[in-house]
C-alpha atoms as a PDB file:
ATOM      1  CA  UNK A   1     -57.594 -28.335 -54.800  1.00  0.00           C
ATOM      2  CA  UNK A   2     -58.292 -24.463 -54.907  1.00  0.00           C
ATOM      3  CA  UNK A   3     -54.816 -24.239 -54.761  1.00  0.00           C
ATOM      4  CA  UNK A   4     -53.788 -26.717 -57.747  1.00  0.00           C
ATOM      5  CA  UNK A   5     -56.247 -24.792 -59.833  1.00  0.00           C
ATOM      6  CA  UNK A   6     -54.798 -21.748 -59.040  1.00  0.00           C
ATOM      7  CA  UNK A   7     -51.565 -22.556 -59.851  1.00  0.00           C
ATOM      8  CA  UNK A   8     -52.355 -24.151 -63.019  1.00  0.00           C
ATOM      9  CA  UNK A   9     -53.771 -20.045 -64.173  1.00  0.00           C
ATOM     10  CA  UNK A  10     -50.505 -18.013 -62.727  1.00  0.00           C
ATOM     11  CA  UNK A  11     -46.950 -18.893 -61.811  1.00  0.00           C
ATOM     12  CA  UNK A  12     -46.350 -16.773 -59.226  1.00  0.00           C
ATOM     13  CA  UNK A  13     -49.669 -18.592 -57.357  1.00  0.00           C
ATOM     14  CA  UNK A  14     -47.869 -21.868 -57.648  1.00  0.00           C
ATOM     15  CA  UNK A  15     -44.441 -19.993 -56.486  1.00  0.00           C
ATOM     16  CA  UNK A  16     -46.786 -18.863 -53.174  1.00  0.00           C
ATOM     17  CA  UNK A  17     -48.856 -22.081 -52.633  1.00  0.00           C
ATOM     18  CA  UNK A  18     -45.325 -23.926 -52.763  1.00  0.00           C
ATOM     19  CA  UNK A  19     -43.651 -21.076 -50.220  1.00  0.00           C
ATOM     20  CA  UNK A  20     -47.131 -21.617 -48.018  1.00  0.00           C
ATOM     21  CA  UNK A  21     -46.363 -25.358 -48.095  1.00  0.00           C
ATOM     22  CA  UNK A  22     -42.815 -24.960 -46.822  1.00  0.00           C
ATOM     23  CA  UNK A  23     -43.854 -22.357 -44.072  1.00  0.00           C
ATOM     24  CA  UNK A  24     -46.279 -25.090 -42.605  1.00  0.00           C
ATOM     25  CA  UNK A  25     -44.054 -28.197 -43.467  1.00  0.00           C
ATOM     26  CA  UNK A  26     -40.634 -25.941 -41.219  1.00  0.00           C
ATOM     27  CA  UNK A  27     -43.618 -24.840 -38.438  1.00  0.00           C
ATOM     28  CA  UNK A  28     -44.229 -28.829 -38.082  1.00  0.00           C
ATOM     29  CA  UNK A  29     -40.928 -29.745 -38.061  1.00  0.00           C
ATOM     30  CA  UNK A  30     -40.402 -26.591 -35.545  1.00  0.00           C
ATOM     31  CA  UNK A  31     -44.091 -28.217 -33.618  1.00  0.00           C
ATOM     32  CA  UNK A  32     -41.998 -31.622 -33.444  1.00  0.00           C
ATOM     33  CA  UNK A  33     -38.513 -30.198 -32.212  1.00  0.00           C
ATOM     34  CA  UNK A  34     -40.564 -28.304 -29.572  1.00  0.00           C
ATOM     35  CA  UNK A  35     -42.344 -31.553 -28.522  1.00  0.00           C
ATOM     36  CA  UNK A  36     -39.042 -33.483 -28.831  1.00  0.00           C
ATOM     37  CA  UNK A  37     -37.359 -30.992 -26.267  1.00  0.00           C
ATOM     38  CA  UNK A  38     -40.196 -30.783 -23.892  1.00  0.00           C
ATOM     39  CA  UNK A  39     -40.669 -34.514 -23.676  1.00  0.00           C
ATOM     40  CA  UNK A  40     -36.785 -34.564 -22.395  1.00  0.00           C
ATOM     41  CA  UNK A  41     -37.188 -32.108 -20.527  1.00  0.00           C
ATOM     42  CA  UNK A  42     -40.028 -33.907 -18.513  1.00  0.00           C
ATOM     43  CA  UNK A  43     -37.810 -37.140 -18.963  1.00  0.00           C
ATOM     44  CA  UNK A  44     -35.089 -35.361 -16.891  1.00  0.00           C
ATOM     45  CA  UNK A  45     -37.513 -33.799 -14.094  1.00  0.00           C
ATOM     46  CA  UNK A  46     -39.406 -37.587 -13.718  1.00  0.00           C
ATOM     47  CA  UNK A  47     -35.543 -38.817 -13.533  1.00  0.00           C
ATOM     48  CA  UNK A  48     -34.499 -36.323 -10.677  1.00  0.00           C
ATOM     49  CA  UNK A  49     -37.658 -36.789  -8.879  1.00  0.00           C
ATOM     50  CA  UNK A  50     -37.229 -40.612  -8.969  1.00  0.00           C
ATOM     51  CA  UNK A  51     -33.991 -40.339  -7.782  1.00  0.00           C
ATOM     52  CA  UNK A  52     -34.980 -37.811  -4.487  1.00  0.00           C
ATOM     53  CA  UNK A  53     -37.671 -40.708  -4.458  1.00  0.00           C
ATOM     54  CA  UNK A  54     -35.323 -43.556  -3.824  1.00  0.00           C
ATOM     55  CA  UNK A  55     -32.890 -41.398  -1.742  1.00  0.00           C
ATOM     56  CA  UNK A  56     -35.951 -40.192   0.493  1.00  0.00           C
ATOM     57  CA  UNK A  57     -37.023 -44.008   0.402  1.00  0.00           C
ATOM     58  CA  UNK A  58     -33.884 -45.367   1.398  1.00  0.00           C
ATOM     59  CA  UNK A  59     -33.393 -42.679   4.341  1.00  0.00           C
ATOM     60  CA  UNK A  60     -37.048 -43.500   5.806  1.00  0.00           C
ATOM     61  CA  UNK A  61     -35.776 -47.697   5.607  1.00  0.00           C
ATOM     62  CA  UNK A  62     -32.346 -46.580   7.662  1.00  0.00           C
ATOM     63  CA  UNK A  63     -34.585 -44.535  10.446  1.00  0.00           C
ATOM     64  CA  UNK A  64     -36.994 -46.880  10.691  1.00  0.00           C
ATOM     65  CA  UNK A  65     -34.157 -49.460  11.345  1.00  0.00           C
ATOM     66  CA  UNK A  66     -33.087 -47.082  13.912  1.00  0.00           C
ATOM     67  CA  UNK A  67     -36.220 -46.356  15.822  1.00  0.00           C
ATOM     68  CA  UNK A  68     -36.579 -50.192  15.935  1.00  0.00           C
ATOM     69  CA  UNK A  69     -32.963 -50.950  17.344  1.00  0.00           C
ATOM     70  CA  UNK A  70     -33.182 -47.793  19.760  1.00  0.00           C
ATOM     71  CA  UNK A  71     -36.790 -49.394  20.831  1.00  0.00           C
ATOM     72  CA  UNK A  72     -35.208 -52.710  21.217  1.00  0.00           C
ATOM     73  CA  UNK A  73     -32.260 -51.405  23.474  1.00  0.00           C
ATOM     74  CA  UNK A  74     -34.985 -49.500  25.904  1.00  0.00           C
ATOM     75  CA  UNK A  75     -36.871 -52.654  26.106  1.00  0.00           C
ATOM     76  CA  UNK A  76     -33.439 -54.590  27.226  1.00  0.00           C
ATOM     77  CA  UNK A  77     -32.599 -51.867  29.245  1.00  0.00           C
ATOM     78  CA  UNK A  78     -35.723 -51.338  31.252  1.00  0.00           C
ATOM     79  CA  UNK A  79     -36.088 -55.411  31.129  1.00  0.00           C
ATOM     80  CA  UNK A  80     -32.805 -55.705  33.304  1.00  0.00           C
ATOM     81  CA  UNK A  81     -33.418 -53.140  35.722  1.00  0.00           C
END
Protein backbone atom coordinates (compact mmCIF):
# COMPACT_ATOMS: atom_id res chain seq x y z
CA UNK A 1 0.00 0.00 0.00
CA UNK A 2 3.07 2.31 0.83
CA UNK A 3 3.85 1.81 -2.53
CA UNK A 4 0.35 2.76 -4.25
CA UNK A 5 0.48 5.89 -2.18
CA UNK A 6 3.66 6.70 -3.30
CA UNK A 7 3.03 6.46 -6.66
CA UNK A 8 -0.10 8.30 -6.60
CA UNK A 9 2.51 11.71 -5.27
CA UNK A 10 5.45 11.16 -8.08
CA UNK A 11 5.73 9.41 -11.41
CA UNK A 12 8.96 8.36 -11.38
CA UNK A 13 7.94 6.30 -7.84
CA UNK A 14 5.32 4.48 -9.80
CA UNK A 15 8.00 4.06 -12.84
CA UNK A 16 10.36 2.29 -9.83
CA UNK A 17 7.66 0.38 -7.84
CA UNK A 18 6.57 -1.04 -11.40
CA UNK A 19 10.54 -1.81 -12.40
CA UNK A 20 10.75 -3.41 -8.57
CA UNK A 21 7.70 -5.52 -9.50
CA UNK A 22 9.23 -6.86 -12.70
CA UNK A 23 12.70 -7.54 -11.01
CA UNK A 24 10.85 -9.90 -8.47
CA UNK A 25 8.12 -11.22 -10.95
CA UNK A 26 11.70 -12.33 -13.75
CA UNK A 27 13.66 -13.58 -10.22
CA UNK A 28 10.43 -15.97 -9.72
CA UNK A 29 10.16 -16.97 -12.99
CA UNK A 30 14.20 -17.39 -12.86
CA UNK A 31 13.33 -19.33 -8.93
CA UNK A 32 10.88 -21.65 -11.09
CA UNK A 33 13.24 -22.39 -14.19
CA UNK A 34 15.92 -23.22 -11.57
CA UNK A 35 13.50 -25.61 -9.76
CA UNK A 36 12.21 -26.89 -13.14
CA UNK A 37 15.90 -27.88 -14.15
CA UNK A 38 16.92 -29.31 -10.89
CA UNK A 39 13.85 -31.47 -10.55
CA UNK A 40 15.06 -33.11 -14.09
CA UNK A 41 18.04 -33.25 -13.21
CA UNK A 42 17.19 -35.48 -10.11
CA UNK A 43 14.58 -37.20 -12.51
CA UNK A 44 17.56 -38.33 -14.68
CA UNK A 45 20.00 -39.42 -11.67
CA UNK A 46 16.76 -41.54 -9.91
CA UNK A 47 16.40 -42.92 -13.71
CA UNK A 48 20.15 -44.06 -14.04
CA UNK A 49 20.25 -45.33 -10.61
CA UNK A 50 17.07 -47.42 -11.21
CA UNK A 51 18.41 -48.72 -14.13
CA UNK A 52 22.12 -49.90 -12.39
CA UNK A 53 19.32 -51.12 -9.88
CA UNK A 54 17.62 -53.55 -12.17
CA UNK A 55 20.89 -54.43 -14.04
CA UNK A 56 22.63 -55.17 -10.54
CA UNK A 57 19.24 -57.03 -9.67
CA UNK A 58 19.10 -59.05 -12.60
CA UNK A 59 22.97 -60.07 -12.37
CA UNK A 60 22.53 -61.20 -8.54
CA UNK A 61 19.11 -63.52 -10.01
CA UNK A 62 21.63 -65.10 -12.90
CA UNK A 63 24.49 -65.94 -10.05
CA UNK A 64 22.31 -67.08 -7.75
CA UNK A 65 20.92 -69.45 -10.51
CA UNK A 66 24.42 -70.41 -10.93
CA UNK A 67 25.58 -71.13 -7.45
CA UNK A 68 22.39 -73.28 -7.25
CA UNK A 69 23.03 -75.38 -10.53
CA UNK A 70 26.92 -75.60 -9.69
CA UNK A 71 25.62 -76.84 -6.01
CA UNK A 72 23.29 -79.20 -7.63
CA UNK A 73 26.01 -80.77 -10.00
CA UNK A 74 28.49 -81.33 -6.76
CA UNK A 75 25.69 -82.96 -5.02
CA UNK A 76 25.17 -85.44 -8.23
CA UNK A 77 28.64 -85.73 -8.53
CA UNK A 78 29.68 -86.64 -5.04
CA UNK A 79 26.16 -88.72 -4.89
CA UNK A 80 27.56 -91.15 -7.67
CA UNK A 81 30.89 -91.64 -6.47
Amino acid sequence: MARLVEAEAEPLALVMAESDWCWETDALVLAESDRVRLCCSLAAAESESLSEAFWLSSFLETLIDVIWLAASDRLLVSASS
